[in-house]
C-alpha atoms as a PDB file:
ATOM      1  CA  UNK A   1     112.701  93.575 116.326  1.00  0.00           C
ATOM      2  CA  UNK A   2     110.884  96.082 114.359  1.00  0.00           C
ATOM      3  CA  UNK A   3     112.441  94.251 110.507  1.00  0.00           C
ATOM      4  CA  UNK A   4     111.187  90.842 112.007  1.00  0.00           C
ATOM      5  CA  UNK A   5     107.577  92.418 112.538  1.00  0.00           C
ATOM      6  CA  UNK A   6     107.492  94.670 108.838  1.00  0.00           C
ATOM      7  CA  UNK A   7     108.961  91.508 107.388  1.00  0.00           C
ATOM      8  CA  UNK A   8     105.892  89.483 108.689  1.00  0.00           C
ATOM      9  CA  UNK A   9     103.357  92.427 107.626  1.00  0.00           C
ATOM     10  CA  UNK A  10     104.961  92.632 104.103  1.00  0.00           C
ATOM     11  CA  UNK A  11     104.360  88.806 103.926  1.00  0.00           C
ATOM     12  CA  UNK A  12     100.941  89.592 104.756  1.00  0.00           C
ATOM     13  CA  UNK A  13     100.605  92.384 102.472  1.00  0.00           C
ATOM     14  CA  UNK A  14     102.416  90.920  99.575  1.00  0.00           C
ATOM     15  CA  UNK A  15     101.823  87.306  99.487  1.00  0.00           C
ATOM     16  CA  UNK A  16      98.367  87.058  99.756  1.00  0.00           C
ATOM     17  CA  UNK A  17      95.636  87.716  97.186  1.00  0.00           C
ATOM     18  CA  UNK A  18      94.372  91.241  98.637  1.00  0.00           C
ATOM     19  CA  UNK A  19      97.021  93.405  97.231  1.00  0.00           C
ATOM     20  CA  UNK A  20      96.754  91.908  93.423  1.00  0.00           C
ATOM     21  CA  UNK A  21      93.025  92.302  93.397  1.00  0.00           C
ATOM     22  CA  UNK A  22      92.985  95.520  95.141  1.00  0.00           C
ATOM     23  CA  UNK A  23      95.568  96.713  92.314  1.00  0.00           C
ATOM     24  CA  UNK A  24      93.071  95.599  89.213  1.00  0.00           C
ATOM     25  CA  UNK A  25      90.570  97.319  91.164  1.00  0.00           C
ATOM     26  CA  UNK A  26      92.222 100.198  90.922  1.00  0.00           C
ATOM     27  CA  UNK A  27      92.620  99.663  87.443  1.00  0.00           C
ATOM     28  CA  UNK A  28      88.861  99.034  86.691  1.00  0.00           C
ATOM     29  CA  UNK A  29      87.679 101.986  89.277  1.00  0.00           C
ATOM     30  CA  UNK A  30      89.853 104.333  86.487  1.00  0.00           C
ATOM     31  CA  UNK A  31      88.751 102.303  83.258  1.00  0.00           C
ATOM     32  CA  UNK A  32      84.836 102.472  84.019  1.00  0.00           C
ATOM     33  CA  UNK A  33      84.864 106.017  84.860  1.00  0.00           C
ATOM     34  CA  UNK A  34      86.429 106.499  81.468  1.00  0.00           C
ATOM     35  CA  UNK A  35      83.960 105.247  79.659  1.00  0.00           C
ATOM     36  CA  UNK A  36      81.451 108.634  80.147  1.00  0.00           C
ATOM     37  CA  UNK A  37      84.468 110.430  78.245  1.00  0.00           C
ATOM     38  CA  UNK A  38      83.952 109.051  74.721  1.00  0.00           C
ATOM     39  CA  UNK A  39      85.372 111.708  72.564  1.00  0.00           C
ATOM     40  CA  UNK A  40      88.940 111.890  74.370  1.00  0.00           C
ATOM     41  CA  UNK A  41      91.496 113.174  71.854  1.00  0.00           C
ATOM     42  CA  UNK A  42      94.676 111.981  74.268  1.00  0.00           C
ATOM     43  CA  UNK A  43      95.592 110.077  77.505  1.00  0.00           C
ATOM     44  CA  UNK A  44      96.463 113.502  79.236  1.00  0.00           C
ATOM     45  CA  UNK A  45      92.859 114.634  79.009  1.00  0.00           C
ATOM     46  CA  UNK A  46      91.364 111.258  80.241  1.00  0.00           C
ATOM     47  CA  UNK A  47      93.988 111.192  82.996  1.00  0.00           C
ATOM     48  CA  UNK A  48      92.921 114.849  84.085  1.00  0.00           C
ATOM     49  CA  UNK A  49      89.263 114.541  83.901  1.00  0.00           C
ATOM     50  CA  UNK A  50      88.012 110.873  85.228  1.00  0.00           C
ATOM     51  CA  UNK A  51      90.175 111.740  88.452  1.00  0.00           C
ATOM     52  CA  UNK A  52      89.016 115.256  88.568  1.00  0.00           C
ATOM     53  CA  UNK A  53      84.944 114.817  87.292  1.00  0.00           C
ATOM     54  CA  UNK A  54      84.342 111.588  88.566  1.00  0.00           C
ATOM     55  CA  UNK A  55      83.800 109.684  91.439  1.00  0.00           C
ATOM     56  CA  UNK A  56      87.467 107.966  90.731  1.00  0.00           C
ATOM     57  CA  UNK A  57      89.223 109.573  93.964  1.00  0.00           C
ATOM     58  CA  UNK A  58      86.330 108.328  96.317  1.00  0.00           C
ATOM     59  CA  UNK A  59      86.402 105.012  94.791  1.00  0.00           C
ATOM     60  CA  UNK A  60      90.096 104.673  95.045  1.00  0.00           C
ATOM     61  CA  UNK A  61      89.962 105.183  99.052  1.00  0.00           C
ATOM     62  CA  UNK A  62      87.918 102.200  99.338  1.00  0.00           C
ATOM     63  CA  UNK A  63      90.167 100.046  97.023  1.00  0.00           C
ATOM     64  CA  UNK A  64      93.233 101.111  98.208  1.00  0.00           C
ATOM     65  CA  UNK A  65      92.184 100.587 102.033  1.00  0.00           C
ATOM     66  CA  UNK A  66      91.171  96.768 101.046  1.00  0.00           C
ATOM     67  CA  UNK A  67      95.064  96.088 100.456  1.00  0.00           C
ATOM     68  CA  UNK A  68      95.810  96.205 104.405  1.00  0.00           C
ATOM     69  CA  UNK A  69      93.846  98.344 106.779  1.00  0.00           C
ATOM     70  CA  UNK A  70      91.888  95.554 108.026  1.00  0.00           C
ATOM     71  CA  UNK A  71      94.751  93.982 109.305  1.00  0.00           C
ATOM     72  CA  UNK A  72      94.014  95.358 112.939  1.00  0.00           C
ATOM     73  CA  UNK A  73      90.712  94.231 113.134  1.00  0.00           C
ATOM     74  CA  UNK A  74      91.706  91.141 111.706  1.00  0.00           C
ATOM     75  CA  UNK A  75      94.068  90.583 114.465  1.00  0.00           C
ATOM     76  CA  UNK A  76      91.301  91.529 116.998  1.00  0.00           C
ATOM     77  CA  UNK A  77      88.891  89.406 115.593  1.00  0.00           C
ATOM     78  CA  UNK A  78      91.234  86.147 115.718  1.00  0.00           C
ATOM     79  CA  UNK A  79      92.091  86.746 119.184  1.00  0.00           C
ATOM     80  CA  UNK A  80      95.855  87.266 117.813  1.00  0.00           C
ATOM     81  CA  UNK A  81      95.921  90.475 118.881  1.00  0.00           C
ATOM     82  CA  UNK A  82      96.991  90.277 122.290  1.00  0.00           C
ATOM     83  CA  UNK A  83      99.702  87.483 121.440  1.00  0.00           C
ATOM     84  CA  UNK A  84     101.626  89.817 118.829  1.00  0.00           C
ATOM     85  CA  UNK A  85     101.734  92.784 120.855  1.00  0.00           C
ATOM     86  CA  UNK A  86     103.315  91.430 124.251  1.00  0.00           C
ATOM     87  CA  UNK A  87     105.605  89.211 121.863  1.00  0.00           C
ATOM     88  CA  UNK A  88     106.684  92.514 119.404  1.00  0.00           C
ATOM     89  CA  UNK A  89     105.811  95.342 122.127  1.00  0.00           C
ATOM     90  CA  UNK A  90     102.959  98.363 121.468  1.00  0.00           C
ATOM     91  CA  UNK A  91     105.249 100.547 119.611  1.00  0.00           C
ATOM     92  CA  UNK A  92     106.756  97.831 117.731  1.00  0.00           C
ATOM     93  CA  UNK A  93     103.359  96.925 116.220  1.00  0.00           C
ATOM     94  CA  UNK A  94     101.664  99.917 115.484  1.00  0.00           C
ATOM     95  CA  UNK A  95     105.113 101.194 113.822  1.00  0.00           C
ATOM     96  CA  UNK A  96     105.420  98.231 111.291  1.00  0.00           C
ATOM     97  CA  UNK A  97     101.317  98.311 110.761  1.00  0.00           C
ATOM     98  CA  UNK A  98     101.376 101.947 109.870  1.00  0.00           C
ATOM     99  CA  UNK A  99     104.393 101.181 106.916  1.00  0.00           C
ATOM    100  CA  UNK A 100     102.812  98.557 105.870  1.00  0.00           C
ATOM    101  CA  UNK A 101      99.462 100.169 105.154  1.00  0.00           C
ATOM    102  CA  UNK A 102     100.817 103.283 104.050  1.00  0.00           C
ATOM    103  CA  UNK A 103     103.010 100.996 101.420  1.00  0.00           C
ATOM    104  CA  UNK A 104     100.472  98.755 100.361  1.00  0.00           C
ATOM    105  CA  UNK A 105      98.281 101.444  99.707  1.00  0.00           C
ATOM    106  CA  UNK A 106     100.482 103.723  97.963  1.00  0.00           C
ATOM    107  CA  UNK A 107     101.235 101.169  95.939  1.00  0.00           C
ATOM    108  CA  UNK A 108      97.775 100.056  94.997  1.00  0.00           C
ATOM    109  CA  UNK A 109      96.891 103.889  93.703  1.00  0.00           C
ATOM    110  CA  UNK A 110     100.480 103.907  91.730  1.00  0.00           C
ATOM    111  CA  UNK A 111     100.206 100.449  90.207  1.00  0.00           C
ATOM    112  CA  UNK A 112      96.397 100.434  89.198  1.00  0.00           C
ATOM    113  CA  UNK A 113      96.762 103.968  87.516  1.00  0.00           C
ATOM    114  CA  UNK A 114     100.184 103.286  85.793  1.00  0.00           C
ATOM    115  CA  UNK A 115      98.122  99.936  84.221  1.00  0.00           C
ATOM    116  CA  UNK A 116      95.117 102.456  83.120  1.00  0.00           C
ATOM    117  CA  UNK A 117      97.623 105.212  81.632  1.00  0.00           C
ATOM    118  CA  UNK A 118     100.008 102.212  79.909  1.00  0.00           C
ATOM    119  CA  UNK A 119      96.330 100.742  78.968  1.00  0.00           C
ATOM    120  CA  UNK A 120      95.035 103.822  77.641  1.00  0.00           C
ATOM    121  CA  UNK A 121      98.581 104.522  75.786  1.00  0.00           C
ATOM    122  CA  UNK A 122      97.880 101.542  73.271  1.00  0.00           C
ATOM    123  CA  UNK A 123      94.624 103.046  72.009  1.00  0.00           C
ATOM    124  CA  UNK A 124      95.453 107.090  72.258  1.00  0.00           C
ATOM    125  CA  UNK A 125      98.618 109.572  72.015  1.00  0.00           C
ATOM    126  CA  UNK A 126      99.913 110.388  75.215  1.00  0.00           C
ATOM    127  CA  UNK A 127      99.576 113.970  74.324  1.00  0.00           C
ATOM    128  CA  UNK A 128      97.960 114.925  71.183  1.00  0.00           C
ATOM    129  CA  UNK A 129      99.168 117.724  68.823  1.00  0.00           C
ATOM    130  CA  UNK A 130      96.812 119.932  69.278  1.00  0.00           C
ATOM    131  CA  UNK A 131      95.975 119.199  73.279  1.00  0.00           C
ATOM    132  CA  UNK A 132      92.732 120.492  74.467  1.00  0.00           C
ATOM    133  CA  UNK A 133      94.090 119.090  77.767  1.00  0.00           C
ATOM    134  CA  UNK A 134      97.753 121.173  77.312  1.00  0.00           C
ATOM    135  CA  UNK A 135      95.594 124.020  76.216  1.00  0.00           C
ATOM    136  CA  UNK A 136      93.399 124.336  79.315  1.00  0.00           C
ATOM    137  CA  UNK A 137      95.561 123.270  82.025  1.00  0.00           C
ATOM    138  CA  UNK A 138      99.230 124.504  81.402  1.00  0.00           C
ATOM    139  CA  UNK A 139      98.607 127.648  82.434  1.00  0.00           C
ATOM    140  CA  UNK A 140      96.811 126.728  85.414  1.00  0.00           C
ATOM    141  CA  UNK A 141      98.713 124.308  86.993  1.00  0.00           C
ATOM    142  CA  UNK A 142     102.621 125.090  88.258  1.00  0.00           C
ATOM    143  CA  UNK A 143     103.626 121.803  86.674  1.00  0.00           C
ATOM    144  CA  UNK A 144     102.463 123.031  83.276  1.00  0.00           C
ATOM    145  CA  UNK A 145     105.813 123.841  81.976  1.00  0.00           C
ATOM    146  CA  UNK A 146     106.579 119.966  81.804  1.00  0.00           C
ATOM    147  CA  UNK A 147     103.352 120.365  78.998  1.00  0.00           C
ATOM    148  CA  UNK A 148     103.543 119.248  76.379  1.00  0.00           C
ATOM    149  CA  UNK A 149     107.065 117.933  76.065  1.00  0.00           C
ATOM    150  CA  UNK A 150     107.018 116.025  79.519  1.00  0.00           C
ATOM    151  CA  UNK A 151     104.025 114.497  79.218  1.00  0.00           C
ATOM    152  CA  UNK A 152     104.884 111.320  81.606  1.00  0.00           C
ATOM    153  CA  UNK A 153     106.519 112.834  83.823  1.00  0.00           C
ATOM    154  CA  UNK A 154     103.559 115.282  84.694  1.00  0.00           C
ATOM    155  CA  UNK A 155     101.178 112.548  84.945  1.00  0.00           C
ATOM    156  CA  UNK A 156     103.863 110.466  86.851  1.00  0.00           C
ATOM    157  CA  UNK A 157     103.764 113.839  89.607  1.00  0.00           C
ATOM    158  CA  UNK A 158      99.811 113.602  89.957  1.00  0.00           C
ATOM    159  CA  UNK A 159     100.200 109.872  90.555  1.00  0.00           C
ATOM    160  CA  UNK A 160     102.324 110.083  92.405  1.00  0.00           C
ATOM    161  CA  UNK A 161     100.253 112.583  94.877  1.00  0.00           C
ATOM    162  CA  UNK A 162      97.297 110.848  94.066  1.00  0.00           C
ATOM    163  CA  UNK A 163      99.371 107.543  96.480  1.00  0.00           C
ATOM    164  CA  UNK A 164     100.267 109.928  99.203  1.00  0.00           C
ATOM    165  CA  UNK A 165      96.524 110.975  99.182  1.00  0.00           C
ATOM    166  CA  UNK A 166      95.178 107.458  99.266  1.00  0.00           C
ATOM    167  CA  UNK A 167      97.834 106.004 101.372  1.00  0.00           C
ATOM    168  CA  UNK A 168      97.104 109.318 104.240  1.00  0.00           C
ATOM    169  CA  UNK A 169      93.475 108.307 104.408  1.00  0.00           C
ATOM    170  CA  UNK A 170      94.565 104.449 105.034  1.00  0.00           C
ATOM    171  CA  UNK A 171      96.960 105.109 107.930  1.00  0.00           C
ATOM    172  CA  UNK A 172      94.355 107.435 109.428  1.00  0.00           C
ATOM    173  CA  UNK A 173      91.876 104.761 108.830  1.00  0.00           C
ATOM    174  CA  UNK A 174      93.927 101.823 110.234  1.00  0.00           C
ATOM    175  CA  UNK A 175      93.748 104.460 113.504  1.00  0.00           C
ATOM    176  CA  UNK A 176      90.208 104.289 113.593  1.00  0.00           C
ATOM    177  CA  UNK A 177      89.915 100.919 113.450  1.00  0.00           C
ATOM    178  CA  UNK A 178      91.081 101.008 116.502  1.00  0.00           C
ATOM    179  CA  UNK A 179      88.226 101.999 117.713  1.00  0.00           C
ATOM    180  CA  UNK A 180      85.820 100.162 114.822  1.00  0.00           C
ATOM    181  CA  UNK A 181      87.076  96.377 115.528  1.00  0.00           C
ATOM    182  CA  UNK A 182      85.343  94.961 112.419  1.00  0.00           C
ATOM    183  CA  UNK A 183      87.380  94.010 109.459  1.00  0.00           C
ATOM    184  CA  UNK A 184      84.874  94.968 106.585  1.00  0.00           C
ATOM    185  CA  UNK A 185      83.363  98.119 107.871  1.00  0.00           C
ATOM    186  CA  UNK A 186      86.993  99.694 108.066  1.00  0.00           C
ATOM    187  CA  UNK A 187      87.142  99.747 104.258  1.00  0.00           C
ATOM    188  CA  UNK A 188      84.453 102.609 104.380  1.00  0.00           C
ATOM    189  CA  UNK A 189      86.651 105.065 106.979  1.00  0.00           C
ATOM    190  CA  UNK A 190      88.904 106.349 104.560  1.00  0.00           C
ATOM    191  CA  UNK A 191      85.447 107.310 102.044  1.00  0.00           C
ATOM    192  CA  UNK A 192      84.024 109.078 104.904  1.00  0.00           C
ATOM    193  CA  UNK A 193      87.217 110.329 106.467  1.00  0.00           C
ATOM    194  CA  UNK A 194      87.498 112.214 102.867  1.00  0.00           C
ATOM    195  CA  UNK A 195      83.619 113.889 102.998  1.00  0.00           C
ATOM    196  CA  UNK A 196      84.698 115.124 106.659  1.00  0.00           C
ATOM    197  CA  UNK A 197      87.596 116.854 105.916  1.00  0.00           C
ATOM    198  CA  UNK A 198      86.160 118.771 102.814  1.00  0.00           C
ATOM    199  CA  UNK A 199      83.141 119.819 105.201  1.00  0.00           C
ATOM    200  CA  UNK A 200      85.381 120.607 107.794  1.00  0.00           C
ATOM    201  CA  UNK A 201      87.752 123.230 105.839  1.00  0.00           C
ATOM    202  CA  UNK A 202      84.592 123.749 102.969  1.00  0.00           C
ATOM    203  CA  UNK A 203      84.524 127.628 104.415  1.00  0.00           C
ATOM    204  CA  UNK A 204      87.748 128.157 105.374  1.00  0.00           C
ATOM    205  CA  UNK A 205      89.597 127.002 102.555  1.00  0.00           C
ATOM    206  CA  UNK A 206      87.521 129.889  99.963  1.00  0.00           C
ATOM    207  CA  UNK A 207      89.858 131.795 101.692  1.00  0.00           C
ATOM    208  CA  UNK A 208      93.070 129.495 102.391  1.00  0.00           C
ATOM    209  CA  UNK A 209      92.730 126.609  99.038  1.00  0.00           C
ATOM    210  CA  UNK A 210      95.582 124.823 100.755  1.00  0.00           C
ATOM    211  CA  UNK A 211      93.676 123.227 103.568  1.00  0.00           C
ATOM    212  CA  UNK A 212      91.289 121.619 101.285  1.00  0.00           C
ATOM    213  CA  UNK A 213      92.267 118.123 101.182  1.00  0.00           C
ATOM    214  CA  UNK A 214      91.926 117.458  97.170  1.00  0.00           C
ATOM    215  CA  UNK A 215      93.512 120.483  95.965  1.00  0.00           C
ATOM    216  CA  UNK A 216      96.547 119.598  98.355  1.00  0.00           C
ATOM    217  CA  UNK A 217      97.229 116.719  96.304  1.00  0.00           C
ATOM    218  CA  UNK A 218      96.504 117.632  92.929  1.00  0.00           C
ATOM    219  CA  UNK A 219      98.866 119.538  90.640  1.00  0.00           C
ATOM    220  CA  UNK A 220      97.391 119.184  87.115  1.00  0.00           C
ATOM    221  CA  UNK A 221      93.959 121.369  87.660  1.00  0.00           C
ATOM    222  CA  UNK A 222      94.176 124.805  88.794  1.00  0.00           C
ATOM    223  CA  UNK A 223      96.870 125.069  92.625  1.00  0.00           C
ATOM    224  CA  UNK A 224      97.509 126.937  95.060  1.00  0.00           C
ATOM    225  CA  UNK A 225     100.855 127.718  93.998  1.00  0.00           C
ATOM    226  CA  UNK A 226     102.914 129.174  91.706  1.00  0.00           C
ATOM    227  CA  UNK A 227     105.909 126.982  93.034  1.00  0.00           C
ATOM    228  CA  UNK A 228     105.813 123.469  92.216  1.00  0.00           C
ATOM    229  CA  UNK A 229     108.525 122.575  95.053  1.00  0.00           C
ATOM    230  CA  UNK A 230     106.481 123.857  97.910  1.00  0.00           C
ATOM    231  CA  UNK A 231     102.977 122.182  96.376  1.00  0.00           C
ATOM    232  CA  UNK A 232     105.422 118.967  96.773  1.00  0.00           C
ATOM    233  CA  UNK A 233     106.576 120.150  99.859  1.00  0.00           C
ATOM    234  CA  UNK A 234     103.705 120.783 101.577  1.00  0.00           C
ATOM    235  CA  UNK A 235     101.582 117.745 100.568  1.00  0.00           C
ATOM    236  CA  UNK A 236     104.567 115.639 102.060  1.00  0.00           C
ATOM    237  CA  UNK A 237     104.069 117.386 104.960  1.00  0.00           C
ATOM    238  CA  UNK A 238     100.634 116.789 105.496  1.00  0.00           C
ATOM    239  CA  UNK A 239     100.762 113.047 105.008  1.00  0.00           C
ATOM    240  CA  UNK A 240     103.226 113.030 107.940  1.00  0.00           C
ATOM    241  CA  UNK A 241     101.040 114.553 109.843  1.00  0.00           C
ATOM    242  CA  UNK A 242      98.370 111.751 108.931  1.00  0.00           C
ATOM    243  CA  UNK A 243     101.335 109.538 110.076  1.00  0.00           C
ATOM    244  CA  UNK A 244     101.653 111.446 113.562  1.00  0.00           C
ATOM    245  CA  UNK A 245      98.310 111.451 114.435  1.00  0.00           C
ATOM    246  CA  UNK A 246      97.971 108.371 112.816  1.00  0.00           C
ATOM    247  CA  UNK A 247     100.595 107.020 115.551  1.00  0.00           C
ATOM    248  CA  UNK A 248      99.123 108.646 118.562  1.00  0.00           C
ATOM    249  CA  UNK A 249      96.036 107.709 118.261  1.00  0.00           C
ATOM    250  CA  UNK A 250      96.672 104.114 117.859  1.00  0.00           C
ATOM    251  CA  UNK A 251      99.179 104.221 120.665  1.00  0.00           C
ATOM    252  CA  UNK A 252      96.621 105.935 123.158  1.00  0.00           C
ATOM    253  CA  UNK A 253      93.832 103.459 122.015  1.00  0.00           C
ATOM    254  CA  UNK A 254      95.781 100.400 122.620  1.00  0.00           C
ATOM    255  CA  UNK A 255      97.569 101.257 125.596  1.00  0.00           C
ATOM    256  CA  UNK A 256      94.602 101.795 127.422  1.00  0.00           C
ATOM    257  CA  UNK A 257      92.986  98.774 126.074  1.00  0.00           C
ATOM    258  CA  UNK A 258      96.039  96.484 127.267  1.00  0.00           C
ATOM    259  CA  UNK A 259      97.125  98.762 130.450  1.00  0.00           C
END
């Protein structure tokens, strides 16, 4: 039961004109914020700094939640709601909406920054000779011994985190839609959701870097950690947690709406 309902949510997803658009958003969101950085000598340095000194990451929440989070409220609002859960069951429904957003999304932040790094390739080096971007952040990041032979592959690792950040805010966001039941104002949640949880650990994470939300999911400026495999590790580990409470609070919110 549960393939037959992702099957109709990747449909959704995939076949519709949301996801392509949201993906050259993505693209542009990167490309416009590199335009303040005029004297880049490499793609390494642009990739580092319009994520890092931009607004690039707040921008990509919002893009990245247009590929599928409304999909809840967009159920509620065509009074479909009601129909698909006593046909697929509760835990059926939020199960298959929770892949599907965190897979649409995921894929919106991977696709739309591999087409700005490929995009940026065909103008600059990937890594320049003499890197002001190697120089500065090899020693500070623990991915910096892939610098500057494994170039790619050390941008491929931030991207790569950089999905799992976007696509934790989405599932948490499709949660709180829950609660929202409007289709457009749910692509703001996962922008705001970000603001509260850098106020929320702004104190405590002077002291303890690993609860603040950007620096879990970012490997190539300064870390937490000296060992790459736990930075992985751990930033796994958090976006199953957005999953968990992700889960429970949709399946507390629409039980009692439909007991």
């Amino acid at each position: 039961m549960l393939l037959n309902v992702l099957k109709a949510d990747f449909n959704r997803v995939f076949k519709g004109w949301r996801f392509p658009l949201a993906v050259v958003l993505m693209f542009l969101v990167w490309e416009l914020n590199s335009k303040r950085f005029v004297n880049s000598q490499d793609v390494l340095y642009l990739f580092i700094h319009v994520w890092g000194r931009s607004i690039t990451p707040l921008l990509a929440m919002i893009v990245t939640s247009t590929a599928y989070v409304y999909s809840y409220c967009e159920d509620a609002e065509n009074h479909f709601l009601r129909y698909c859960i006593e046909r697929v069951g509760i835990k059926n429904y939020i199960a298959s909406k929770l892949i599907a957003v965190f897979t649409a999304s995921f894929l919106v932040a991977v696709l739309g920054s591999v087409l700005f790094v490929v995009r940026q390739g065909m103008e600059l080096p990937l890594i320049a000779a003499e890197s002001i971007a190697v120089e500065n952040f090899k020693p500070e990041s623990c991915f910096g011994f892939l610098l500057p032979e494994h170039g790619a592959f050390y941008m491929g690792i931030q991207i790569f985190l950089d999905g799992l950040y976007c696509a934790a805010m989405s599932v948490l966001a499709l949660a709180i839609s829950t609660f929202v039941r409007n289709s457009y104002g749910v692509f703001a949640i996962p922008f705001l959701q970000n603001y509260f949880f850098l106020y929320l650990f702004s104190r405590i994470s002077i002291n303890y870097p690993m609860l603040y939300i950007e620096v879990i999911y970012n490997s190539a400026a300064p870390t937490y950690t000296d060992n790459p495999f736990f930075l992985i590790a751990y930033a796994l580990f958090v976006t199953f947690l957005f999953m968990i409470v992700s889960w429970v609070v949709m399946l507390k919110k629409i039980e009692g709406d439909f007991s």
